[in-house]
PDB file of N, CA and C in Angstrom:
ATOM      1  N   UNK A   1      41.144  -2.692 -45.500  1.00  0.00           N
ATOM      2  CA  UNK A   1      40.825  -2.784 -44.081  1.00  0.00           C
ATOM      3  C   UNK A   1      39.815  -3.894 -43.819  1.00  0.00           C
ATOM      4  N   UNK A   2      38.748  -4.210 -44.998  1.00  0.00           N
ATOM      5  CA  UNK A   2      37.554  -5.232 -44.682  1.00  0.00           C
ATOM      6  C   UNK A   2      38.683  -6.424 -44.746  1.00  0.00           C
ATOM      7  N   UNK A   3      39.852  -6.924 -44.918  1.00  0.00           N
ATOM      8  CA  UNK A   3      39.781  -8.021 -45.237  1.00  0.00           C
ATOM      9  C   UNK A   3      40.454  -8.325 -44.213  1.00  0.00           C
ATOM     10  N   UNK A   4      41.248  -7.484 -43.299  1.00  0.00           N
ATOM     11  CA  UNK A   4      42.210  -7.582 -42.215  1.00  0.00           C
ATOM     12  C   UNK A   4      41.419  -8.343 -41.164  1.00  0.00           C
ATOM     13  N   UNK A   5      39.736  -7.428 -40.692  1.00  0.00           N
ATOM     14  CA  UNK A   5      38.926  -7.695 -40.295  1.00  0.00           C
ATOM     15  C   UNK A   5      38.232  -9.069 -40.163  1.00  0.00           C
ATOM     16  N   UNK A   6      38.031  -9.453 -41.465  1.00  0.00           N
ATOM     17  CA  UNK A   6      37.482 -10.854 -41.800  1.00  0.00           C
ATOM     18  C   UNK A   6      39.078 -11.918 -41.429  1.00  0.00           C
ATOM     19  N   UNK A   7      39.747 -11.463 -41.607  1.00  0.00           N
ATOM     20  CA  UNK A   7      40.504 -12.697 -41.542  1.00  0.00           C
ATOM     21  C   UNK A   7      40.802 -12.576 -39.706  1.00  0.00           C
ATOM     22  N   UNK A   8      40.820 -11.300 -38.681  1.00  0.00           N
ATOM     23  CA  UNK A   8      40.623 -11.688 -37.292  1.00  0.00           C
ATOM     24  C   UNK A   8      39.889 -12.385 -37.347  1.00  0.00           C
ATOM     25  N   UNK A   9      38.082 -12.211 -37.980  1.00  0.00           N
ATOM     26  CA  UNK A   9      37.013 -12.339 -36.893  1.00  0.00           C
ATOM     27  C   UNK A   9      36.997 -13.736 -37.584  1.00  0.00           C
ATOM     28  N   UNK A  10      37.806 -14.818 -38.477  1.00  0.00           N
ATOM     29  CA  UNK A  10      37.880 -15.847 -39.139  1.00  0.00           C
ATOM     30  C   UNK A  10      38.828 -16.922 -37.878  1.00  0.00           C
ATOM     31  N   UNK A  11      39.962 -15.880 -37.746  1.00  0.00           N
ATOM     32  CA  UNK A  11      40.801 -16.370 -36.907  1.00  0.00           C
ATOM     33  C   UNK A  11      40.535 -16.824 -35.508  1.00  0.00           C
ATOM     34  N   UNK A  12      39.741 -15.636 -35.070  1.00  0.00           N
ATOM     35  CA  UNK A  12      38.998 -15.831 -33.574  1.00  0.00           C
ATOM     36  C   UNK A  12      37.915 -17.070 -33.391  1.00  0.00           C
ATOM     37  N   UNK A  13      37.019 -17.258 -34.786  1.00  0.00           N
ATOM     38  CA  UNK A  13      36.039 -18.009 -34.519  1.00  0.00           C
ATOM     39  C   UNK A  13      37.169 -19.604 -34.591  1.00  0.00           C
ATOM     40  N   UNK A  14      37.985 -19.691 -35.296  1.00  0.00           N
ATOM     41  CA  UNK A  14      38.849 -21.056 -35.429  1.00  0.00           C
ATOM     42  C   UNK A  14      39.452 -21.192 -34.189  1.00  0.00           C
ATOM     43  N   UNK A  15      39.614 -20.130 -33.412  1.00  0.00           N
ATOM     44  CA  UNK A  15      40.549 -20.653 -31.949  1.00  0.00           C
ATOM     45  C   UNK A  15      39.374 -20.900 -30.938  1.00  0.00           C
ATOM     46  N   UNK A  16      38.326 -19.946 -31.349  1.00  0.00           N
ATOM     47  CA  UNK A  16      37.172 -20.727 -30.041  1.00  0.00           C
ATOM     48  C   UNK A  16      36.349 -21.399 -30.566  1.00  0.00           C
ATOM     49  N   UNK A  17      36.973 -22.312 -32.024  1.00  0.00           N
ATOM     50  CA  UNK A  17      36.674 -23.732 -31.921  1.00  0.00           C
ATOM     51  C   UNK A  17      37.000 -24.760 -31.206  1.00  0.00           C
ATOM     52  N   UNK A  18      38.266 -24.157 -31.451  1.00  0.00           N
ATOM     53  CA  UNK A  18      39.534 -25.539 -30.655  1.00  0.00           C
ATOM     54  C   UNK A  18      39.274 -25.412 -29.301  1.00  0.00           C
ATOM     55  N   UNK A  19      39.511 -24.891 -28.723  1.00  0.00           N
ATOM     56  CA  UNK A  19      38.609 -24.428 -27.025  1.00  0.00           C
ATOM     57  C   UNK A  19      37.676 -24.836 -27.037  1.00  0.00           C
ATOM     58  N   UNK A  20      36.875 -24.641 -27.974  1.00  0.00           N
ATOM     59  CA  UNK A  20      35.345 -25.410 -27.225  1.00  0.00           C
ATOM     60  C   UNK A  20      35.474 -27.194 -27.434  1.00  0.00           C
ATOM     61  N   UNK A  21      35.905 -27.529 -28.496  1.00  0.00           N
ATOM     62  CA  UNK A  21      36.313 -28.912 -28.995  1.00  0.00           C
ATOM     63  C   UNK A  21      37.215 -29.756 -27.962  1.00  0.00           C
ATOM     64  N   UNK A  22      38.088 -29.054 -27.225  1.00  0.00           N
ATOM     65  CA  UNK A  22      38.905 -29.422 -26.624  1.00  0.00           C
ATOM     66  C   UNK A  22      38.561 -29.180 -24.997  1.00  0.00           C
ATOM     67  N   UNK A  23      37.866 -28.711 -24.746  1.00  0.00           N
ATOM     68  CA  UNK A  23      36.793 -28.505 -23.492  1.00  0.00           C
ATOM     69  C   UNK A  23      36.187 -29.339 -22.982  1.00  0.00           C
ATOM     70  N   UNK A  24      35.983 -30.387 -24.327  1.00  0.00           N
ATOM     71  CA  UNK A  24      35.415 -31.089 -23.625  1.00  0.00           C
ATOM     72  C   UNK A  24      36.051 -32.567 -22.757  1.00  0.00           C
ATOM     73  N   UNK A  25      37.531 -32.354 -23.618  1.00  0.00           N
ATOM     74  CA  UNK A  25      38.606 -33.477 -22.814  1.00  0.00           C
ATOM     75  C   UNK A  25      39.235 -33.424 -21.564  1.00  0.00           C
ATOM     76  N   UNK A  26      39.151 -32.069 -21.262  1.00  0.00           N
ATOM     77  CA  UNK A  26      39.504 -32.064 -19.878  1.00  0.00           C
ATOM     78  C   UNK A  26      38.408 -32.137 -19.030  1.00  0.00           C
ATOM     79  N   UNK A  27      38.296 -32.882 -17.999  1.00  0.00           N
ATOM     80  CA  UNK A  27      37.477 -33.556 -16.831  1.00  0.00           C
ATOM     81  C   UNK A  27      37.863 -32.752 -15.665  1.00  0.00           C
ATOM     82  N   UNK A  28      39.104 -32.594 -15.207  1.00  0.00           N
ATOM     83  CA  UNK A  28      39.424 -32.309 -13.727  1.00  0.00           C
ATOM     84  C   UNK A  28      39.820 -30.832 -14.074  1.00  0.00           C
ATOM     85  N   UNK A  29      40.505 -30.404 -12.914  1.00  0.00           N
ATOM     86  CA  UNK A  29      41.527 -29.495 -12.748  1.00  0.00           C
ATOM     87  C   UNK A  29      42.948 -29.814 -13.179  1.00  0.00           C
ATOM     88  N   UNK A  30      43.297 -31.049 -12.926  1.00  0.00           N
ATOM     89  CA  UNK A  30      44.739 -31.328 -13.461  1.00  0.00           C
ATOM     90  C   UNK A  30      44.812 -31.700 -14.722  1.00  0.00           C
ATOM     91  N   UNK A  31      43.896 -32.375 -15.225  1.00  0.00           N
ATOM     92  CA  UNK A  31      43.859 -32.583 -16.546  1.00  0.00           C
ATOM     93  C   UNK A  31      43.885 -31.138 -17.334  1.00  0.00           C
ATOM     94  N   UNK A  32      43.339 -29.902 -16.665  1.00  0.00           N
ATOM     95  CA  UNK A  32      43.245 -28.874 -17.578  1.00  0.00           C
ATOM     96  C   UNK A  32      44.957 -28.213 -17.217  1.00  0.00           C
ATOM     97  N   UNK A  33      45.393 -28.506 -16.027  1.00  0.00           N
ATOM     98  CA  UNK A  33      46.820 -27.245 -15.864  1.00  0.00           C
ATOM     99  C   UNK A  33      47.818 -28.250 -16.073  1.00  0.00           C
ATOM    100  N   UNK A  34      47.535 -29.602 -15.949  1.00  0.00           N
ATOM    101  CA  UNK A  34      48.999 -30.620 -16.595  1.00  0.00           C
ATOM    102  C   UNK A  34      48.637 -31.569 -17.334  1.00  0.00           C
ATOM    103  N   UNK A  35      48.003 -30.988 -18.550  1.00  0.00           N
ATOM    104  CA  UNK A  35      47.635 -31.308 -19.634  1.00  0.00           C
ATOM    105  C   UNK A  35      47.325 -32.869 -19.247  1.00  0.00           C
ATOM    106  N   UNK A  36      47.100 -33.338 -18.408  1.00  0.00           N
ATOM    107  CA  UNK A  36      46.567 -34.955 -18.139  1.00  0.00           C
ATOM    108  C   UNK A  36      48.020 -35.892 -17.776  1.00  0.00           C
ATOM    109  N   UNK A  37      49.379 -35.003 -17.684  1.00  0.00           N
ATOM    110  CA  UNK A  37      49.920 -35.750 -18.053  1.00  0.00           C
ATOM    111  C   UNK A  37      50.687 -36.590 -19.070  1.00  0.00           C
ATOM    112  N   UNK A  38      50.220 -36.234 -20.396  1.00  0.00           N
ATOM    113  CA  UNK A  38      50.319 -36.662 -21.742  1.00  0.00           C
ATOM    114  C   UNK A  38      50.871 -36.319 -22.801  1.00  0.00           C
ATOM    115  N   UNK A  39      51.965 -34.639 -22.393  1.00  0.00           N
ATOM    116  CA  UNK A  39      52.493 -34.373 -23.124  1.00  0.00           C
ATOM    117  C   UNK A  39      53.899 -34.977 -23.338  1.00  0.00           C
ATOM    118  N   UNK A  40      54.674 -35.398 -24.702  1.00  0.00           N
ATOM    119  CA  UNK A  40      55.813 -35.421 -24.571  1.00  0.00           C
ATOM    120  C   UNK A  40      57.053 -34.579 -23.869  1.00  0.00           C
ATOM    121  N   UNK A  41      57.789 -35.346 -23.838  1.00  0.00           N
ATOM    122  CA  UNK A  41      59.324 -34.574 -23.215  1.00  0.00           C
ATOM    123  C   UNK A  41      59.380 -33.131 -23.816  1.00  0.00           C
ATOM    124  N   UNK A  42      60.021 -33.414 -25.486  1.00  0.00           N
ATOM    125  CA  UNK A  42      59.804 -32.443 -26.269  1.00  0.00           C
ATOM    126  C   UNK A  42      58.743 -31.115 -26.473  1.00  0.00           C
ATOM    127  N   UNK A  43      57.756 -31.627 -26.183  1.00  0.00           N
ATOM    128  CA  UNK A  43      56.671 -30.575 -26.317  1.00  0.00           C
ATOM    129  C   UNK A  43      56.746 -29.544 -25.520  1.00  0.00           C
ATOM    130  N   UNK A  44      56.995 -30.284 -24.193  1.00  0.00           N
ATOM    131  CA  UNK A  44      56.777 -29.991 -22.626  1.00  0.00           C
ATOM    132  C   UNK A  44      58.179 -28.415 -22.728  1.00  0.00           C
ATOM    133  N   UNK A  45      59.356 -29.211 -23.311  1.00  0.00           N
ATOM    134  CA  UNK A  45      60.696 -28.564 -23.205  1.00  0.00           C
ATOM    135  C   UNK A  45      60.589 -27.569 -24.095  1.00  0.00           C
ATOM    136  N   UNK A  46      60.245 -27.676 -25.120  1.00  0.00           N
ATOM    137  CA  UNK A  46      59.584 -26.243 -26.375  1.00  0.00           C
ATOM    138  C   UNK A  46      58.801 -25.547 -25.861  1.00  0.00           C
ATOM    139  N   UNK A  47      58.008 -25.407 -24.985  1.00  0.00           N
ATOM    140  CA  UNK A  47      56.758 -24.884 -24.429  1.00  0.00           C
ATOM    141  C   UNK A  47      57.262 -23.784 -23.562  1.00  0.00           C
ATOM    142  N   UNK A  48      58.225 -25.033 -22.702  1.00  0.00           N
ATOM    143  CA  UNK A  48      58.767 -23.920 -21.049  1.00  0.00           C
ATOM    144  C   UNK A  48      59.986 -23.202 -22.096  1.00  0.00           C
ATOM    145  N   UNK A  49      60.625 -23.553 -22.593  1.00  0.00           N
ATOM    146  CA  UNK A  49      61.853 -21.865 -23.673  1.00  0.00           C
ATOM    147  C   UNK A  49      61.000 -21.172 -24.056  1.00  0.00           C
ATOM    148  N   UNK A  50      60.098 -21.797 -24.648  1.00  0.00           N
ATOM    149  CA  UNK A  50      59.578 -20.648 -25.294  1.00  0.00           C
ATOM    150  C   UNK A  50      59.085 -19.306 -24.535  1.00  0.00           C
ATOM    151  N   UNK A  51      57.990 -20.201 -23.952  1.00  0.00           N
ATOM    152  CA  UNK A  51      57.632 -18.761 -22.526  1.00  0.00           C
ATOM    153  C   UNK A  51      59.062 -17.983 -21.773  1.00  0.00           C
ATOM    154  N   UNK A  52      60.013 -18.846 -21.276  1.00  0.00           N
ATOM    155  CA  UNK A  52      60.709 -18.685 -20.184  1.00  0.00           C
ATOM    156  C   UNK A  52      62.034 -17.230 -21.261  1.00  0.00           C
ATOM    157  N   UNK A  53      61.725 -17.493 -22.200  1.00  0.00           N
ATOM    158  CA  UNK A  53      62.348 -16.573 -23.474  1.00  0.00           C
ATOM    159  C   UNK A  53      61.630 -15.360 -24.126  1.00  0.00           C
ATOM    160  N   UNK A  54      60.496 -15.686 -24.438  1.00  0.00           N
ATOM    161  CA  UNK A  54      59.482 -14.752 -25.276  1.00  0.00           C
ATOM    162  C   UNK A  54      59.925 -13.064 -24.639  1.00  0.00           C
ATOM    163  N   UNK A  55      59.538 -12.862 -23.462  1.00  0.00           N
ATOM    164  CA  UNK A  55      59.992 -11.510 -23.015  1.00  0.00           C
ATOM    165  C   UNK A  55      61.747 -10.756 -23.219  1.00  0.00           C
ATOM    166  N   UNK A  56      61.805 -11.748 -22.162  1.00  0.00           N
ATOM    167  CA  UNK A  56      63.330 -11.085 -22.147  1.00  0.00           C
ATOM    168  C   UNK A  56      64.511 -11.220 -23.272  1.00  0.00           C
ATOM    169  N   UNK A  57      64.174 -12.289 -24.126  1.00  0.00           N
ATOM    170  CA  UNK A  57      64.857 -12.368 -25.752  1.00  0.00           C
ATOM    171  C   UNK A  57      64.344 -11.096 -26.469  1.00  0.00           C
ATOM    172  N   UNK A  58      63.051 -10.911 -26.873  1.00  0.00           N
ATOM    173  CA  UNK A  58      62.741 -10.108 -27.616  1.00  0.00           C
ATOM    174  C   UNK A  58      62.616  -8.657 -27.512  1.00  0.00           C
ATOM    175  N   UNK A  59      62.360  -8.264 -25.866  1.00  0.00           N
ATOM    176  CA  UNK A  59      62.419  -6.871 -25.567  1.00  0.00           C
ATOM    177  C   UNK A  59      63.610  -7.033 -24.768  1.00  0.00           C
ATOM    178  N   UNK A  60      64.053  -7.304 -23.616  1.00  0.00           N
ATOM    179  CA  UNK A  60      64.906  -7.018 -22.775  1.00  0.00           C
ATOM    180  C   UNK A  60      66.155  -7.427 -22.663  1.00  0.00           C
ATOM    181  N   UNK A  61      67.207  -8.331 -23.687  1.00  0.00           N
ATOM    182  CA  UNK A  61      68.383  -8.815 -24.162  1.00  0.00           C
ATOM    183  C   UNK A  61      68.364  -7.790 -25.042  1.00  0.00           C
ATOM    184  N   UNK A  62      67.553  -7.235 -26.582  1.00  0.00           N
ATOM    185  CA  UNK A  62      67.702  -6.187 -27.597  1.00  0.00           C
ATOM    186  C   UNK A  62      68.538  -4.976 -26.687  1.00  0.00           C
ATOM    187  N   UNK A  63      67.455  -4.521 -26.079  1.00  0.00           N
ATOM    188  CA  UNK A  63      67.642  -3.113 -25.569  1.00  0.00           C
ATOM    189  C   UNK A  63      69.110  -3.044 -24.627  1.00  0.00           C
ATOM    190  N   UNK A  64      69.123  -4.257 -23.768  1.00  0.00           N
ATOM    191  CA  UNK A  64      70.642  -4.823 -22.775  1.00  0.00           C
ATOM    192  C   UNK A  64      71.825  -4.493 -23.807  1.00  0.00           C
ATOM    193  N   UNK A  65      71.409  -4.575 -24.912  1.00  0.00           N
ATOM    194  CA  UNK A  65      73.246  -5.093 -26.202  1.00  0.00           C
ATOM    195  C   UNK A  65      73.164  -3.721 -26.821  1.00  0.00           C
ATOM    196  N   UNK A  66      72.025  -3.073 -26.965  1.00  0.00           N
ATOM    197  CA  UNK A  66      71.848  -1.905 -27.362  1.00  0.00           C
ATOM    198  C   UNK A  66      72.856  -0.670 -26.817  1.00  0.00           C
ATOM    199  N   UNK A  67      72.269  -1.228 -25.060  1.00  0.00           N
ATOM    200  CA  UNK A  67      72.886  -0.030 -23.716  1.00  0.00           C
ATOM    201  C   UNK A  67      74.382  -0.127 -23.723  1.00  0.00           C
ATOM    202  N   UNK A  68      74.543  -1.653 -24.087  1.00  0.00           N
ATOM    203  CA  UNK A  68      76.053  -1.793 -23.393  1.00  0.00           C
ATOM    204  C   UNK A  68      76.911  -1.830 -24.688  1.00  0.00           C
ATOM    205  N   UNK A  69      76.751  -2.266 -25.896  1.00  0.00           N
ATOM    206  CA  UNK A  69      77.431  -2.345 -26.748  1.00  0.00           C
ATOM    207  C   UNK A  69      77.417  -4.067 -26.915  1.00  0.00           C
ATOM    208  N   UNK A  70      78.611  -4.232 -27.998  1.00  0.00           N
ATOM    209  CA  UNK A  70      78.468  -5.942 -28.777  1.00  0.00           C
ATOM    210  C   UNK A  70      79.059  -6.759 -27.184  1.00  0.00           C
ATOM    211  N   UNK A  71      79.384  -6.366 -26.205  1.00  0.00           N
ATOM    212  CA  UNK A  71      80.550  -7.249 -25.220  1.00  0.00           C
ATOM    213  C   UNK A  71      79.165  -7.747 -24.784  1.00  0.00           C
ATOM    214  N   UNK A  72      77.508  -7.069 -24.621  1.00  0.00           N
ATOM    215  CA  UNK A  72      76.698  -7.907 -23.894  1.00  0.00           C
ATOM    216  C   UNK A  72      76.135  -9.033 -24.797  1.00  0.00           C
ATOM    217  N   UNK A  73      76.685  -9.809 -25.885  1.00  0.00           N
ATOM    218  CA  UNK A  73      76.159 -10.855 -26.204  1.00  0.00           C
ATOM    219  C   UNK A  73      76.600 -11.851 -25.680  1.00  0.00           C
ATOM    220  N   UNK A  74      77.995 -11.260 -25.014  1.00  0.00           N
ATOM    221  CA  UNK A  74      77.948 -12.893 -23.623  1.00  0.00           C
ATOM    222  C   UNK A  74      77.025 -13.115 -22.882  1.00  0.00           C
ATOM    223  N   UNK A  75      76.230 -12.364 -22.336  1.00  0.00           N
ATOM    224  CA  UNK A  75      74.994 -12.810 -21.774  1.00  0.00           C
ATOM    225  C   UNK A  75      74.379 -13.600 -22.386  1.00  0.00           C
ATOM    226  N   UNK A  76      74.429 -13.704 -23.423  1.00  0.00           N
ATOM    227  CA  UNK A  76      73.565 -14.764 -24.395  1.00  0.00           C
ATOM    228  C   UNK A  76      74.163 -16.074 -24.220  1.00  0.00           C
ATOM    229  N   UNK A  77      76.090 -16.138 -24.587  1.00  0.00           N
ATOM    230  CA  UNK A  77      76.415 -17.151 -24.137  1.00  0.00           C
ATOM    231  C   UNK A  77      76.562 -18.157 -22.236  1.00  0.00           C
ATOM    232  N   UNK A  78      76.172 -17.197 -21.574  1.00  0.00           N
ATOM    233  CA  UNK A  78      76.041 -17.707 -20.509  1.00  0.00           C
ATOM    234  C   UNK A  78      74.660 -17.487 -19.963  1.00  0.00           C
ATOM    235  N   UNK A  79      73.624 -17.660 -20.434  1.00  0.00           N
ATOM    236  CA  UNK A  79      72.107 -17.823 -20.738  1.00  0.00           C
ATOM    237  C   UNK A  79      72.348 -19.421 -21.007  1.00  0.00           C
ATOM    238  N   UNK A  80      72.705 -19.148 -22.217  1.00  0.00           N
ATOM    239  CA  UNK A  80      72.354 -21.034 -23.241  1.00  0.00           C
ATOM    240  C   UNK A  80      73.313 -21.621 -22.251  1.00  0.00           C
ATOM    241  N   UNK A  81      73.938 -21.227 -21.679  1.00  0.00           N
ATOM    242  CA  UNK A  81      74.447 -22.733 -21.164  1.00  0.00           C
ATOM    243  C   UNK A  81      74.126 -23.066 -19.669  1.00  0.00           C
ATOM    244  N   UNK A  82      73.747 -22.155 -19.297  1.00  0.00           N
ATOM    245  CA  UNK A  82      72.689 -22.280 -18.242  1.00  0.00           C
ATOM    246  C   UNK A  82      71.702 -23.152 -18.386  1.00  0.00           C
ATOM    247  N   UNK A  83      71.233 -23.184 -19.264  1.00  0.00           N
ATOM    248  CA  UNK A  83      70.194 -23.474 -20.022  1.00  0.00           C
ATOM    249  C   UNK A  83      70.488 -24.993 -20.241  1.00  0.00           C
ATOM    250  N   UNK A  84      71.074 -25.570 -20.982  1.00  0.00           N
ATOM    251  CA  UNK A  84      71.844 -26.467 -21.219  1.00  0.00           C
ATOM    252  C   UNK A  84      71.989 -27.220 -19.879  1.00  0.00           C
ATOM    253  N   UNK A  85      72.731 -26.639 -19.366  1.00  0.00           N
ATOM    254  CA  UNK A  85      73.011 -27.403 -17.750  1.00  0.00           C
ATOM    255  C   UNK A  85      71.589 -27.408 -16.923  1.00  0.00           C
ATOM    256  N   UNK A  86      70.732 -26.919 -16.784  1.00  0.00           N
ATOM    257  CA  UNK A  86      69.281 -27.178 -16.546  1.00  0.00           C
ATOM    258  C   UNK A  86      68.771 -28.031 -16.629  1.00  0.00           C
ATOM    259  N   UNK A  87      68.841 -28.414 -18.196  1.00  0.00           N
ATOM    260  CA  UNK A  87      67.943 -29.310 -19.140  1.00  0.00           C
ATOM    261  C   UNK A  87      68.603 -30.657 -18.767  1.00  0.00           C
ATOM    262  N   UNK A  88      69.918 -30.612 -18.891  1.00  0.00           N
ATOM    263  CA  UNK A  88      70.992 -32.063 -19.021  1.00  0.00           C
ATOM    264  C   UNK A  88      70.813 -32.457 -17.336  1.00  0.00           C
ATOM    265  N   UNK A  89      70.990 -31.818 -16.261  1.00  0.00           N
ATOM    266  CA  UNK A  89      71.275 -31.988 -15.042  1.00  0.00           C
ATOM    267  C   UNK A  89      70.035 -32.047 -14.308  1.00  0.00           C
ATOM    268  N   UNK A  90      69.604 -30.780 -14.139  1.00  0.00           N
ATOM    269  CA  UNK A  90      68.318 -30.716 -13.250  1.00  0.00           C
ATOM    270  C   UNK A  90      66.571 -31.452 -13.749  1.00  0.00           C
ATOM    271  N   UNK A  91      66.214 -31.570 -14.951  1.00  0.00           N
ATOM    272  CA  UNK A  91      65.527 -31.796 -15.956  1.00  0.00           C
ATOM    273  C   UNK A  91      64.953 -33.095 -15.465  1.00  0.00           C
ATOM    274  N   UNK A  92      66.198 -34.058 -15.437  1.00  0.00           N
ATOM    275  CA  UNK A  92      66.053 -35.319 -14.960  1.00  0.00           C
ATOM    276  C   UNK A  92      65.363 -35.492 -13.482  1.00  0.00           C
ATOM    277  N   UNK A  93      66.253 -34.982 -12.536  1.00  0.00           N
ATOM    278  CA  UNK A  93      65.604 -35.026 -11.023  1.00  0.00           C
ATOM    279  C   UNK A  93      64.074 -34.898 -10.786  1.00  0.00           C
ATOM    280  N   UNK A  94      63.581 -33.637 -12.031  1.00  0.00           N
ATOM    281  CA  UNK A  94      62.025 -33.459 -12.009  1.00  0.00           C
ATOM    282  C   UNK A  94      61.173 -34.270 -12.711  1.00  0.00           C
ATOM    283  N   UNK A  95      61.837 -34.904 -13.916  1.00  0.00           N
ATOM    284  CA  UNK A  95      61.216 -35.855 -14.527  1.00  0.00           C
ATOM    285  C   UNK A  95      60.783 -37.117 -13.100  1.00  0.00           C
ATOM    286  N   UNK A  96      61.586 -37.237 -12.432  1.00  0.00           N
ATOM    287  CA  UNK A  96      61.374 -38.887 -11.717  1.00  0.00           C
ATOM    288  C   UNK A  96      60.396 -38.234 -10.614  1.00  0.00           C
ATOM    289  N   UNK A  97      60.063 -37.022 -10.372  1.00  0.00           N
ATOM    290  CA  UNK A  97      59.364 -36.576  -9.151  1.00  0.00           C
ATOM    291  C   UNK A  97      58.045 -36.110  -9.403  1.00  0.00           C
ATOM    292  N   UNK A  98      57.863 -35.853 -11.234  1.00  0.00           N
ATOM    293  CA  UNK A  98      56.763 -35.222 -11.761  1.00  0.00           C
ATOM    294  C   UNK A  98      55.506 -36.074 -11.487  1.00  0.00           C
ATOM    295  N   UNK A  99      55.584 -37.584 -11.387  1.00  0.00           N
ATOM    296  CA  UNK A  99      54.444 -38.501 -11.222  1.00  0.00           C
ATOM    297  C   UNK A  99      53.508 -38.523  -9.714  1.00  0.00           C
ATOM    298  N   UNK A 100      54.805 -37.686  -8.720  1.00  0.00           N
ATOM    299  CA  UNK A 100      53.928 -37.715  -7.463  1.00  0.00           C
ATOM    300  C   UNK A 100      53.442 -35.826  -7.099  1.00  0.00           C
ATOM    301  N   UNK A 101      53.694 -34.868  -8.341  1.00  0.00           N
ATOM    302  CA  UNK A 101      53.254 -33.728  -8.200  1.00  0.00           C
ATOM    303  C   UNK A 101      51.956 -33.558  -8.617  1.00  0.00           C
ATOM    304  N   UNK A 102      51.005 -32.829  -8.226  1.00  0.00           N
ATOM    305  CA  UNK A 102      49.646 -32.459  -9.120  1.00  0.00           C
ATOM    306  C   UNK A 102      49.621 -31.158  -8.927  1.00  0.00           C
ATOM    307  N   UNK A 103      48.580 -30.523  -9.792  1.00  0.00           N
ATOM    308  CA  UNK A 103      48.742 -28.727  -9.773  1.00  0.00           C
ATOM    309  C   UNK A 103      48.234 -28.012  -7.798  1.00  0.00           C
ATOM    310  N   UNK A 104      48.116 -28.989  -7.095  1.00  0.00           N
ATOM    311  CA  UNK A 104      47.663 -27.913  -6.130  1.00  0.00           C
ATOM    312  C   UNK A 104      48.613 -28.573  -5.210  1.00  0.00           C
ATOM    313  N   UNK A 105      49.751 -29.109  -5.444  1.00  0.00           N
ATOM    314  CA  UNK A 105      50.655 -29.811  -4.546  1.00  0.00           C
ATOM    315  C   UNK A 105      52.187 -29.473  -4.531  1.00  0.00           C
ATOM    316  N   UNK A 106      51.878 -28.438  -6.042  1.00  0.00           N
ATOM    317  CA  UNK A 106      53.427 -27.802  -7.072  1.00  0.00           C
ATOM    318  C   UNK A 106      54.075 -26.929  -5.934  1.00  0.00           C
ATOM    319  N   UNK A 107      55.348 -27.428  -6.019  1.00  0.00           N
ATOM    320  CA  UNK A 107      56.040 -26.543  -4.995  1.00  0.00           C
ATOM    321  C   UNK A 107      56.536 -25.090  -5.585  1.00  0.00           C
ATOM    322  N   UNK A 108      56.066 -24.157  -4.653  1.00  0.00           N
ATOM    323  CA  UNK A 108      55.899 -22.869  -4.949  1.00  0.00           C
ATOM    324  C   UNK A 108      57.510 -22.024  -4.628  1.00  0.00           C
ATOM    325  N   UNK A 109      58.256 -22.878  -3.523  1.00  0.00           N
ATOM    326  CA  UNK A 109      59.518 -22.121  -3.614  1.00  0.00           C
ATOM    327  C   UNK A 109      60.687 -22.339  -4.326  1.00  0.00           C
TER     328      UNK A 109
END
């Protein structure tokens, strides 16, 4: 049990390193909620699946295929390609519009 312990209270002090280290690069408000601007495409696109997935992949698709049987893993296939068509189609339009958005200007509907 001591070592579970030490390796949180090891873990915790290393992440509110990076927070404090990194605290000190952000200046504004936008620099802190759109990262300055500076993230890659890639990063940006790993970031939003990941969140936009984390819930409903891991608890709420399981339990969906569970209720209904194997026919609900089409949901999965018409997820990804949703998904797909997002990224390929819509992705772009926001890329060319992202330079005149800032976090208190983000359209909310």
């Amino acid at each position: 049990m001591g070592i579970i312990i030490t390796e949180f209270i090891i873990y915790c002090l290393i992440i509110l390193g990076i927070g404090y280290i990194y605290s000190k690069q952000s200046k504004t408000q936008n620099d802190f909620l759109l990262g300055g601007k500076k993230l890659p495409g890639w990063a940006l696109a790993f970031s939003e699946r990941a969140t936009g997935e984390s819930a409903w992949l891991l608890l709420g698709f399981t339990g969906f295929v569970f209720a209904s049987g194997l026919s609900g893993v089409w949901v999965a296939v018409g997820i990804a390609l949703g998904i797909i068509f997002a990224w390929l189609f819509l992705a772009k339009n926001l890329w060319k519009k992202q330079t005149s958005i800032t976090h208190s200007r983000f359209p909310i509907t």
